[in-house]
Protein backbone atom coordinates (compact mmCIF):
# COMPACT_ATOMS: atom_id res chain seq x y z
CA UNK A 1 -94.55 103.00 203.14
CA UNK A 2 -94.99 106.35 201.66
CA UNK A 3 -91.15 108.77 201.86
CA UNK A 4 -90.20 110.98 204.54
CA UNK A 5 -91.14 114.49 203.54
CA UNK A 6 -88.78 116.93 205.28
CA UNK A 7 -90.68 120.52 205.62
CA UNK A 8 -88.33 123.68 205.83
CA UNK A 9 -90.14 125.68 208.18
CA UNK A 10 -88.37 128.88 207.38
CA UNK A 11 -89.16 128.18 203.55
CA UNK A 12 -92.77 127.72 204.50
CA UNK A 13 -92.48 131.48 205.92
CA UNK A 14 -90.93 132.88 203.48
CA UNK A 15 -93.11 131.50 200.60
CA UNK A 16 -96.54 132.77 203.01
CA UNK A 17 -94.83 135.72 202.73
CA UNK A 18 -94.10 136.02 198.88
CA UNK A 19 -98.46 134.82 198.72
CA UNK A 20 -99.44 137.97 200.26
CA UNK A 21 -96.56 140.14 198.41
CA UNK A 22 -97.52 139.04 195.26
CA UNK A 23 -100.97 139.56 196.22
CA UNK A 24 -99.93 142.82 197.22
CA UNK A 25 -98.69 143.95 193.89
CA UNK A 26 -101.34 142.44 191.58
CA UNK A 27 -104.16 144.41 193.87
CA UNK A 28 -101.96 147.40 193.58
CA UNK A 29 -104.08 150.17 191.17
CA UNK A 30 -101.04 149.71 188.69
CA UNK A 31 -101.55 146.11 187.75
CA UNK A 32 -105.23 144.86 188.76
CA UNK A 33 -106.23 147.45 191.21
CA UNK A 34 -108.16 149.43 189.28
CA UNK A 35 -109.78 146.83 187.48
CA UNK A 36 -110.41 144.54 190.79
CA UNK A 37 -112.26 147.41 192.23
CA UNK A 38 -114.55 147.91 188.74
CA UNK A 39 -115.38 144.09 189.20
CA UNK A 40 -116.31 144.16 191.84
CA UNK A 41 -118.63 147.27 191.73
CA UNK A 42 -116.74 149.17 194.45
CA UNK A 43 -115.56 152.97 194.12
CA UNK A 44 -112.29 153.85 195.88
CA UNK A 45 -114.11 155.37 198.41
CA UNK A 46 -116.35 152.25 199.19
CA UNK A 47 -112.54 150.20 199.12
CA UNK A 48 -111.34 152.86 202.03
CA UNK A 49 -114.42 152.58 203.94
CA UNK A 50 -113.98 148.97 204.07
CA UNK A 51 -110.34 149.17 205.04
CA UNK A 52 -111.24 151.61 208.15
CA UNK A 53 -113.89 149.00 208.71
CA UNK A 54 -111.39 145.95 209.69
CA UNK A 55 -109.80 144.99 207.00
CA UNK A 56 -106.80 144.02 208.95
CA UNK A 57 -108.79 140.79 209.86
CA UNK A 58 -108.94 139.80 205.92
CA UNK A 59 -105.07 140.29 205.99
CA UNK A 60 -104.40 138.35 208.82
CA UNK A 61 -107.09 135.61 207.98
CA UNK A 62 -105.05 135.63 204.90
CA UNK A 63 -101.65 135.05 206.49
CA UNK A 64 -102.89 131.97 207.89
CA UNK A 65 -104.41 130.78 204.95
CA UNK A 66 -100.93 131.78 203.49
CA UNK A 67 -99.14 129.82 205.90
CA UNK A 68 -101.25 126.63 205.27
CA UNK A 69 -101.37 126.66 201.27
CA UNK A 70 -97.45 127.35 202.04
CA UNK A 71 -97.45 124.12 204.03
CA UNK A 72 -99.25 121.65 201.49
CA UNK A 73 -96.93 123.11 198.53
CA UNK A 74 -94.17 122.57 200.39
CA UNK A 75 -95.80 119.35 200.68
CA UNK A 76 -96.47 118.86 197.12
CA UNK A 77 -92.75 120.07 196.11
CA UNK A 78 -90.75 117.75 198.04
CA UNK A 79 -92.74 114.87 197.11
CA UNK A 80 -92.51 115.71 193.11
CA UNK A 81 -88.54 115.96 194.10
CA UNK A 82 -88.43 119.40 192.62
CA UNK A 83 -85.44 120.94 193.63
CA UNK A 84 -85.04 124.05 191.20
CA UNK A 85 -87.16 127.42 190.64
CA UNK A 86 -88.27 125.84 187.21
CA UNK A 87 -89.29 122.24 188.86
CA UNK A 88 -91.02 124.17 191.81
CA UNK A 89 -93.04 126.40 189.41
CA UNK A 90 -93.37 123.33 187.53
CA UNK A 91 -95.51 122.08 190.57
CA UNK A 92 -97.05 125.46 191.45
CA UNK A 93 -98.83 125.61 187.99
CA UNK A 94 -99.87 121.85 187.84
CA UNK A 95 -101.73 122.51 191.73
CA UNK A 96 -102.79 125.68 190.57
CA UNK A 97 -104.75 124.82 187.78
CA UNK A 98 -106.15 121.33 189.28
CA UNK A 99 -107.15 123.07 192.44
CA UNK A 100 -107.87 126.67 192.29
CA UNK A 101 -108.55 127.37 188.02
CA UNK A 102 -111.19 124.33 188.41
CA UNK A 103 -112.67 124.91 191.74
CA UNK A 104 -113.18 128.65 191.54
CA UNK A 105 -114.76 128.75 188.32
CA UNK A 106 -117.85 127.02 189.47
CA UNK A 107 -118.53 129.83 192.37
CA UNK A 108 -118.33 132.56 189.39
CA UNK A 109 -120.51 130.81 186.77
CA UNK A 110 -123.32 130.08 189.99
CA UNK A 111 -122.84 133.61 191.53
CA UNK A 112 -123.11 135.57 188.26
CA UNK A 113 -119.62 137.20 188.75
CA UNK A 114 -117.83 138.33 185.21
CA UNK A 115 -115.08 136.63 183.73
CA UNK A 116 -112.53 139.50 184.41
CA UNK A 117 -113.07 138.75 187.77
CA UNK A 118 -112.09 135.63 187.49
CA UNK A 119 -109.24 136.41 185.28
CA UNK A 120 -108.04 138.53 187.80
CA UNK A 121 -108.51 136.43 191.07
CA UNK A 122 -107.11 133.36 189.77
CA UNK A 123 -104.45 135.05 187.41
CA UNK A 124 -103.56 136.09 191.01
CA UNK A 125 -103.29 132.80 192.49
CA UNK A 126 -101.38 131.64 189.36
CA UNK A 127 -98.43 133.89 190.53
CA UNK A 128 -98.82 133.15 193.96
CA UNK A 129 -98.53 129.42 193.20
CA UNK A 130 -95.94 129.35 190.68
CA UNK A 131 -93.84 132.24 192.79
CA UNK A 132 -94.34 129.83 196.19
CA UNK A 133 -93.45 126.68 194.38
CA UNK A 134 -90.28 128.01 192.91
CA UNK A 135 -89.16 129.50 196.60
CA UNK A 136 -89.79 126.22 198.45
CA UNK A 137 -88.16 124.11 195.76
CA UNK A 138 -84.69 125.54 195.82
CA UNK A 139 -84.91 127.11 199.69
């Protein structure tokens, strides 16, 4: 019989949260902004068209996805019985890199996209997964 994982629900929240605020920063022109919108072949005023456009569904399709990647890690964390930020971003690298570094890559090399972009959107994910894992471990 496989252990009783106990989910903290607020935890869960809170590390959805830190996704799309460390999401928020990397995309920021500052960090990767800039170089996110060069990748992708987009001008700043092609970006702003796009937001007027509904880009407020992308954010909240996001959330959820947030909320459910949240969920697993949480998951993931109590069942590796990491209960410090080190442990939990322990477990956030190891998931990131079996799941999202090796998964992703495939879509770039078939679609033709650059490396940088790559670079970018998982470098992305790698903070997101390490930051999340760390917050649910010790919350």
């Amino acid at each position: 019989m496989a252990p009783k994982i106990e989910i903290h629900l607020v935890a869960v929240l809170a590390a959805a949260v830190a996704n799309m605020a460390v999401g928020a920063i990397w995309y920021a022109p500052p960090l990767f902004g800039t170089r996110w919108l060069a990748a992708v072949g987009w001008s700043p005023e092609e970006l702003e068209r796009r937001k007027r456009q509904g880009l407020s569904r992308a954010y909240g399709g996001t959330f959820v996805a947030s909320l459910v990647l949240a969920y697993f890690l949480a998951h993931c964390v109590e069942a590796m019985g990491a209960s410090t930020l080190l442990a939990g971003a322990h477990v956030g690298f190891w998931l990131w890199l079996g799941f999202v570094a090796t998964t992703t890559v495939s879509a770039y090399l078939f679609e033709g996209r650059t490396l940088r972009l790559y670079a970018i959107n998982t470098g992305c994910h790698l903070a997101s997964f390490i930051v999340m894992g760390a917050l649910l471990a010790v919350m």
